[in-house]
Structure formats: C-alpha cells, structure tokens
N, C-alpha and C. Protein backbone atom coordinates (compact mmCIF):
# COMPACT_ATOMS: atom_id res chain seq x y z
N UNK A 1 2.37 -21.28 2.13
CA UNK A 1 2.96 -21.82 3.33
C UNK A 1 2.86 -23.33 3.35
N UNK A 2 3.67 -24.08 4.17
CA UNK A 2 3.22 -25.58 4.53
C UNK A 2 1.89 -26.07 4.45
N UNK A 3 1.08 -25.09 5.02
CA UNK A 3 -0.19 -25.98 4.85
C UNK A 3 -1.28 -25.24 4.34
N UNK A 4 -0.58 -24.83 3.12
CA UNK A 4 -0.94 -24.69 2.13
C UNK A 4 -2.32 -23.23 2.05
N UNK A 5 -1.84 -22.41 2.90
CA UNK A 5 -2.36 -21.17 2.84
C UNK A 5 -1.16 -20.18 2.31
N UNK A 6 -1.44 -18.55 2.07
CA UNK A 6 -0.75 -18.21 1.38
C UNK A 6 -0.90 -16.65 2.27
N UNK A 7 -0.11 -16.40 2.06
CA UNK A 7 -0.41 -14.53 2.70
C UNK A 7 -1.17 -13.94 1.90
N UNK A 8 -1.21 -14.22 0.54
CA UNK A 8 -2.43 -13.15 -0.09
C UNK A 8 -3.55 -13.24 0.05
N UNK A 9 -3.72 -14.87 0.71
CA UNK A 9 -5.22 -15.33 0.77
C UNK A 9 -6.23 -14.42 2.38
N UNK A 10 -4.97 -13.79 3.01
CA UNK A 10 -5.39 -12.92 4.38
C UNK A 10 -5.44 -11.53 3.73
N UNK A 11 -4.90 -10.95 2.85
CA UNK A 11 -4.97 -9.39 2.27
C UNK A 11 -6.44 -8.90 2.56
N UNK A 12 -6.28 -8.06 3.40
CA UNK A 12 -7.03 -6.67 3.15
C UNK A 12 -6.66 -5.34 3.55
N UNK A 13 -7.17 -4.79 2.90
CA UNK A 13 -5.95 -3.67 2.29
C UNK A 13 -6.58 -2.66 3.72
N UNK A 14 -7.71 -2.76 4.01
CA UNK A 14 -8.24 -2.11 5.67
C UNK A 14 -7.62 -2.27 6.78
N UNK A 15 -6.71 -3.44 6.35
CA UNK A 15 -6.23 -4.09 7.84
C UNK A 15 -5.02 -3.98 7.74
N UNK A 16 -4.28 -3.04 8.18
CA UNK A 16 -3.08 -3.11 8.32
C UNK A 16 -1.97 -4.05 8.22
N UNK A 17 -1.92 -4.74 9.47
CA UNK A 17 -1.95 -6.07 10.01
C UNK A 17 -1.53 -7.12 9.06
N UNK A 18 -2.12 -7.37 8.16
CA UNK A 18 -1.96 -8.60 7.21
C UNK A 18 -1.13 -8.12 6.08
N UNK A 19 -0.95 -7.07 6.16
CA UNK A 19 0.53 -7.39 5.37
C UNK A 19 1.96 -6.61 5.45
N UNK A 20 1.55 -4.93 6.66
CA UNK A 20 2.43 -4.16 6.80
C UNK A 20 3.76 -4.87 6.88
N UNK A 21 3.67 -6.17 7.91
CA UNK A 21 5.47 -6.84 7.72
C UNK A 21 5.85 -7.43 6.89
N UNK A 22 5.03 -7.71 5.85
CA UNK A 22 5.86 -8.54 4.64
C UNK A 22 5.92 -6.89 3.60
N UNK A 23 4.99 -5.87 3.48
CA UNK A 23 5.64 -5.17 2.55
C UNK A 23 7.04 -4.05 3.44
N UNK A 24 7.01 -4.17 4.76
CA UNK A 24 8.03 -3.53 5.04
C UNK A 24 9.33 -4.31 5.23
N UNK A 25 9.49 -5.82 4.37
CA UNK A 25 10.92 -6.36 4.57
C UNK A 25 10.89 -6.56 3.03
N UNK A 26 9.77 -6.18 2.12
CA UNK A 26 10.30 -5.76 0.64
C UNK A 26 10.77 -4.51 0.41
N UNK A 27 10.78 -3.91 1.53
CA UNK A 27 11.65 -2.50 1.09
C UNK A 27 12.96 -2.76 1.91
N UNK A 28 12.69 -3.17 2.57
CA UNK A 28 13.84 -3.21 3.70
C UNK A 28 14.73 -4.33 2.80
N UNK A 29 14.56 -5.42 2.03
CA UNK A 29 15.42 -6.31 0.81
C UNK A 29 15.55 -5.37 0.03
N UNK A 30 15.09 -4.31 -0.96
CA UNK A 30 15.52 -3.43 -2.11
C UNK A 30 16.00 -2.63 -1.81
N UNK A 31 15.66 -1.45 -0.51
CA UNK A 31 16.52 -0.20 -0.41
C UNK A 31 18.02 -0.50 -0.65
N UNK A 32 18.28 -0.08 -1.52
CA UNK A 32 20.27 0.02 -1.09
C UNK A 32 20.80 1.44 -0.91
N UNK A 33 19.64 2.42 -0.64
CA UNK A 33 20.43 3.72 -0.15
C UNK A 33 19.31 3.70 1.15
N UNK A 34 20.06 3.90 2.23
CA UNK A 34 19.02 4.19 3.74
C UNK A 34 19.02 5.72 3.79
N UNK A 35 19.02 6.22 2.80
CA UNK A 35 18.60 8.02 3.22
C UNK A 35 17.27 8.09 3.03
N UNK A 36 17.03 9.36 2.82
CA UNK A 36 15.69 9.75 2.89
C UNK A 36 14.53 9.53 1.27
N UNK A 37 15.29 9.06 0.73
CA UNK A 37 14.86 8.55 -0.73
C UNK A 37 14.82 6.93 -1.01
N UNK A 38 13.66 6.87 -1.62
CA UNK A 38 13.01 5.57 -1.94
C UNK A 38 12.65 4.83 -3.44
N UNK A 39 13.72 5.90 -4.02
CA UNK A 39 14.02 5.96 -5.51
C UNK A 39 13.73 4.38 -6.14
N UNK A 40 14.81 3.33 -5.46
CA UNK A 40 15.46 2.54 -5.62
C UNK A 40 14.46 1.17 -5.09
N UNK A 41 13.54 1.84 -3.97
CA UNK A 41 12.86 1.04 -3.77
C UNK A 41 11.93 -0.15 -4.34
N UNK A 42 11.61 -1.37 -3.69
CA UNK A 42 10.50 -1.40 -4.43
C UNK A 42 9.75 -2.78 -3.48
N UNK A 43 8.73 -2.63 -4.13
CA UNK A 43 7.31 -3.84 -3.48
C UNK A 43 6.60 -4.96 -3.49
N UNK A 44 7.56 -5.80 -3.83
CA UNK A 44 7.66 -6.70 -4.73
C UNK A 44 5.90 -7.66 -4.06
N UNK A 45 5.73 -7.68 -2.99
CA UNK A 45 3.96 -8.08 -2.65
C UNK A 45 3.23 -6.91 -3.48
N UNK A 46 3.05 -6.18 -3.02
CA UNK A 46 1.96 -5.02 -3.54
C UNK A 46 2.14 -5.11 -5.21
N UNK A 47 3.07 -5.48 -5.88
CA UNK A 47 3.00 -5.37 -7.42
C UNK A 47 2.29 -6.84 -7.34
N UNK A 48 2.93 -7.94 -6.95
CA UNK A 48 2.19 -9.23 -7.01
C UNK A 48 0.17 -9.06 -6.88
N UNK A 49 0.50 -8.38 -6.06
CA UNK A 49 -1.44 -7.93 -5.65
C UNK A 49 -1.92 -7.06 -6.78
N UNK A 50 -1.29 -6.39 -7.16
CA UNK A 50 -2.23 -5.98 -8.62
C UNK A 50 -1.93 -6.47 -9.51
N UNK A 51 -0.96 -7.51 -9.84
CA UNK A 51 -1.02 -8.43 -11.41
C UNK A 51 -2.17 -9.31 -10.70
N UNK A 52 -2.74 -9.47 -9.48
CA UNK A 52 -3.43 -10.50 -9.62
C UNK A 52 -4.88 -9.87 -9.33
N UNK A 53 -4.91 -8.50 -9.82
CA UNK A 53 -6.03 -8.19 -9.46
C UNK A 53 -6.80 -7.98 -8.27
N UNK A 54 -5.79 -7.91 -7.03
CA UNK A 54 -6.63 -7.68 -5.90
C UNK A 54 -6.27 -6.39 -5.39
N UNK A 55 -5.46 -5.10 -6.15
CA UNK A 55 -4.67 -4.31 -5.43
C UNK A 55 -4.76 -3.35 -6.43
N UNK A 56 -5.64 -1.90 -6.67
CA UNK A 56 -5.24 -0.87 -7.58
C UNK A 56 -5.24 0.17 -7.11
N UNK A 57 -5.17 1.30 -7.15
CA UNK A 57 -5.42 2.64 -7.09
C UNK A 57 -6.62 3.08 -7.03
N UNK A 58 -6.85 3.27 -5.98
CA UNK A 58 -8.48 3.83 -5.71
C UNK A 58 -9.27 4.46 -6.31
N UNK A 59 -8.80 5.97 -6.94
CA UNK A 59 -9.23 6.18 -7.61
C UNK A 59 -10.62 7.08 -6.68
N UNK A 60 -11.70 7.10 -7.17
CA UNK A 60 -12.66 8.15 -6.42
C UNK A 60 -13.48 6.93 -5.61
N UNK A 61 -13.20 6.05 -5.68
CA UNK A 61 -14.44 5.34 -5.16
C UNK A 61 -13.79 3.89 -4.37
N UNK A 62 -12.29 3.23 -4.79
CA UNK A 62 -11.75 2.27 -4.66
C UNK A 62 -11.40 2.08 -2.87
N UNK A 63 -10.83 0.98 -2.21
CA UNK A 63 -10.51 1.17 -0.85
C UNK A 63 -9.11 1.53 -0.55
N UNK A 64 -9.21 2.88 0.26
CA UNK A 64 -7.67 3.53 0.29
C UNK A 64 -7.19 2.39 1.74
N UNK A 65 -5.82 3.24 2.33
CA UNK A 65 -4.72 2.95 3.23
C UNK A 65 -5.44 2.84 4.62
N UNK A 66 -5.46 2.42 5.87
CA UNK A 66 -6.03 2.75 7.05
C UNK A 66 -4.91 4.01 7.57
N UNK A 67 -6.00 4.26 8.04
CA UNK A 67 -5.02 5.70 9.08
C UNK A 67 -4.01 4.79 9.78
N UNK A 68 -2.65 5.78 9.79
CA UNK A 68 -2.03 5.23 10.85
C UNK A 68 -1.23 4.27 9.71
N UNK A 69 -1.24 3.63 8.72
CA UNK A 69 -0.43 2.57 8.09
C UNK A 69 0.48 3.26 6.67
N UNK A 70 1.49 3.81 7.37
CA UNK A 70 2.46 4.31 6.34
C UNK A 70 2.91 3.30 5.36
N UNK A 71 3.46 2.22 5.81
CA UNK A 71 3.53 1.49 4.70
C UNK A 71 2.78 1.00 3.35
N UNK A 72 1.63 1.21 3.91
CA UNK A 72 0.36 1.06 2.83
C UNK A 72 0.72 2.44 1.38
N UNK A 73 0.74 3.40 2.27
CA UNK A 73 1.28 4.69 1.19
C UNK A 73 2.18 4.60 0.67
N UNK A 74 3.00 4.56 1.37
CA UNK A 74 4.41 4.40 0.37
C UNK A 74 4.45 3.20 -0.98
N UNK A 75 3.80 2.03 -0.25
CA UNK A 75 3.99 1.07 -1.23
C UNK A 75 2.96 1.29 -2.97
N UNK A 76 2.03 2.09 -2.50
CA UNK A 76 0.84 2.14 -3.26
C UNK A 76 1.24 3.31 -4.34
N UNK A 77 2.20 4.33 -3.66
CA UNK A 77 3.10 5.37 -4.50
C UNK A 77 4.05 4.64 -5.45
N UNK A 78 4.88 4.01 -4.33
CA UNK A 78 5.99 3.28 -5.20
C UNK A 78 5.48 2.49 -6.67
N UNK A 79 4.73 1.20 -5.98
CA UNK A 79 4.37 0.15 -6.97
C UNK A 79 3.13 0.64 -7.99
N UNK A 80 2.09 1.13 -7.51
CA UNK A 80 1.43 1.45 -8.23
C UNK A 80 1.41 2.75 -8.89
N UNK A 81 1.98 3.79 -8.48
CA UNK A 81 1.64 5.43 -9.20
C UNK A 81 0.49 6.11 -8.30
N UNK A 82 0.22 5.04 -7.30
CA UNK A 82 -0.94 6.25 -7.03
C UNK A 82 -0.03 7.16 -6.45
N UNK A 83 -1.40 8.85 -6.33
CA UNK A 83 -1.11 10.08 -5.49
C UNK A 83 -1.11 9.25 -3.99
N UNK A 84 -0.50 10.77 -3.44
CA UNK A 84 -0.63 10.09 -1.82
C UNK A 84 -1.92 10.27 -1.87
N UNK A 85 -2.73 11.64 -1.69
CA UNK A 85 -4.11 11.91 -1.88
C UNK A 85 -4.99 10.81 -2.30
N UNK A 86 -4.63 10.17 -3.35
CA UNK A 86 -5.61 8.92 -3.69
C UNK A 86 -5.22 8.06 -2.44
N UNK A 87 -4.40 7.39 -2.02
CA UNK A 87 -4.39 6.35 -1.21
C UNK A 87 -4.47 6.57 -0.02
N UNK A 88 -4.61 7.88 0.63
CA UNK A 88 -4.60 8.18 2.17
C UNK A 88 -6.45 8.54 2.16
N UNK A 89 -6.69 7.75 3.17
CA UNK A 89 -8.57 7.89 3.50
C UNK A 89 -9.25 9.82 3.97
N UNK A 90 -8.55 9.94 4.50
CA UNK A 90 -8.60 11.61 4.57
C UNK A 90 -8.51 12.47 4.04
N UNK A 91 -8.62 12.30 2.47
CA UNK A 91 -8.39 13.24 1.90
C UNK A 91 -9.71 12.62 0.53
N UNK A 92 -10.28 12.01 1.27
CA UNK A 92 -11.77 12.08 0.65
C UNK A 92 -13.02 12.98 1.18
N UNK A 93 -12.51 13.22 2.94
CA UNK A 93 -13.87 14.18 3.53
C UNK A 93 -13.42 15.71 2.72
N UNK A 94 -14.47 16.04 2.91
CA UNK A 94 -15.30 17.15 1.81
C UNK A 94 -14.05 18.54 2.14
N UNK A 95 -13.17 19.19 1.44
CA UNK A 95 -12.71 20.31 1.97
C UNK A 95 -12.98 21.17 2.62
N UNK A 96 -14.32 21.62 1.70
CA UNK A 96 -14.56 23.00 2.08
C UNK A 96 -16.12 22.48 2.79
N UNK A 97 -16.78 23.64 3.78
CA UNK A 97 -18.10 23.36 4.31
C UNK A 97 -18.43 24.31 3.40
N UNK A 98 -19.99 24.02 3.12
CA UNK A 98 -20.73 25.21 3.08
C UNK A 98 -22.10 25.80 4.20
N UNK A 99 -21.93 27.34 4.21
CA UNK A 99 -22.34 27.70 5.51
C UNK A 99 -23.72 27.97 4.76
C-alpha cells in the first residue's frame, strides 16, 4: 500500500477478517462461469501465501479455516489441494466416544 504496509503483512489464517475480501474478489476476477462450479476458478492471494511460505495445508497438526469462513475452504481446496476435512476445524474433534 502507500505507506508501505502490505495485506500479507495482516494474514492470519484464524481471522477471517484479514483477508476473506481480497480472496473473495480473486474469485469473483477468475470465475467466468457463475454456476455452481469453481472449475475455472482461482486464488491468486492464497497461492501468493504459500509460495511465500505463510499458507499450507494443515495437515494433522497445521492451522485450519475459522468456523463460519467459507472462503477460507474453498480457497485452500482450490489453490492448495487440500481436503475440505483437512481445512475445516471440526473435523479434528474425536469421532467416535468411547464409553
């Protein structure tokens, strides 16, 4: 920006907030079909965040999506490959109980 801060320098991937509107007007610039497919899509921040190392696939231990922030999923499917399962936080508590 002008004075010389940058949007990546606010990224955290917990906070919705700091970046849901810039990755939802990189889809909203690539979609060229508005149906229900995201083929075509793409994320052009969220790929920038993992060439630079601040943005991967969680994985068993990494920091997933906040509840509530669809865009976080989608983008993390799209750009990166993750599962939804990997990037959605709820689907780390334990399945099954034992009695």
């Amino acid at each position: 920006g002008e004075d010389g801060t940058y949007p990546l320098d606010y990224f955290d991937l917990s906070d919705c907030g700091t970046y849901s509107q810039m990755w939802l007007w990189d889809l909203a610039l690539t979609c060229s079909d508005y149906s229900n497919s995201l083929e075509d899509c793409q994320c052009t921040s969220t790929n920038i965040l993992n060439e630079q190392g601040m943005l991967y696939c969680p994985g068993d231990t990494g920091p997933t999506c906040p509840d509530g922030c669809s865009v976080c999923i989608t983008c993390m499917q799209l750009a990166l490959g993750c599962s939804r399962n990997e990037a959605e936080r709820d689907q780390r508590l334990p399945t099954r109980i034992r009695q």
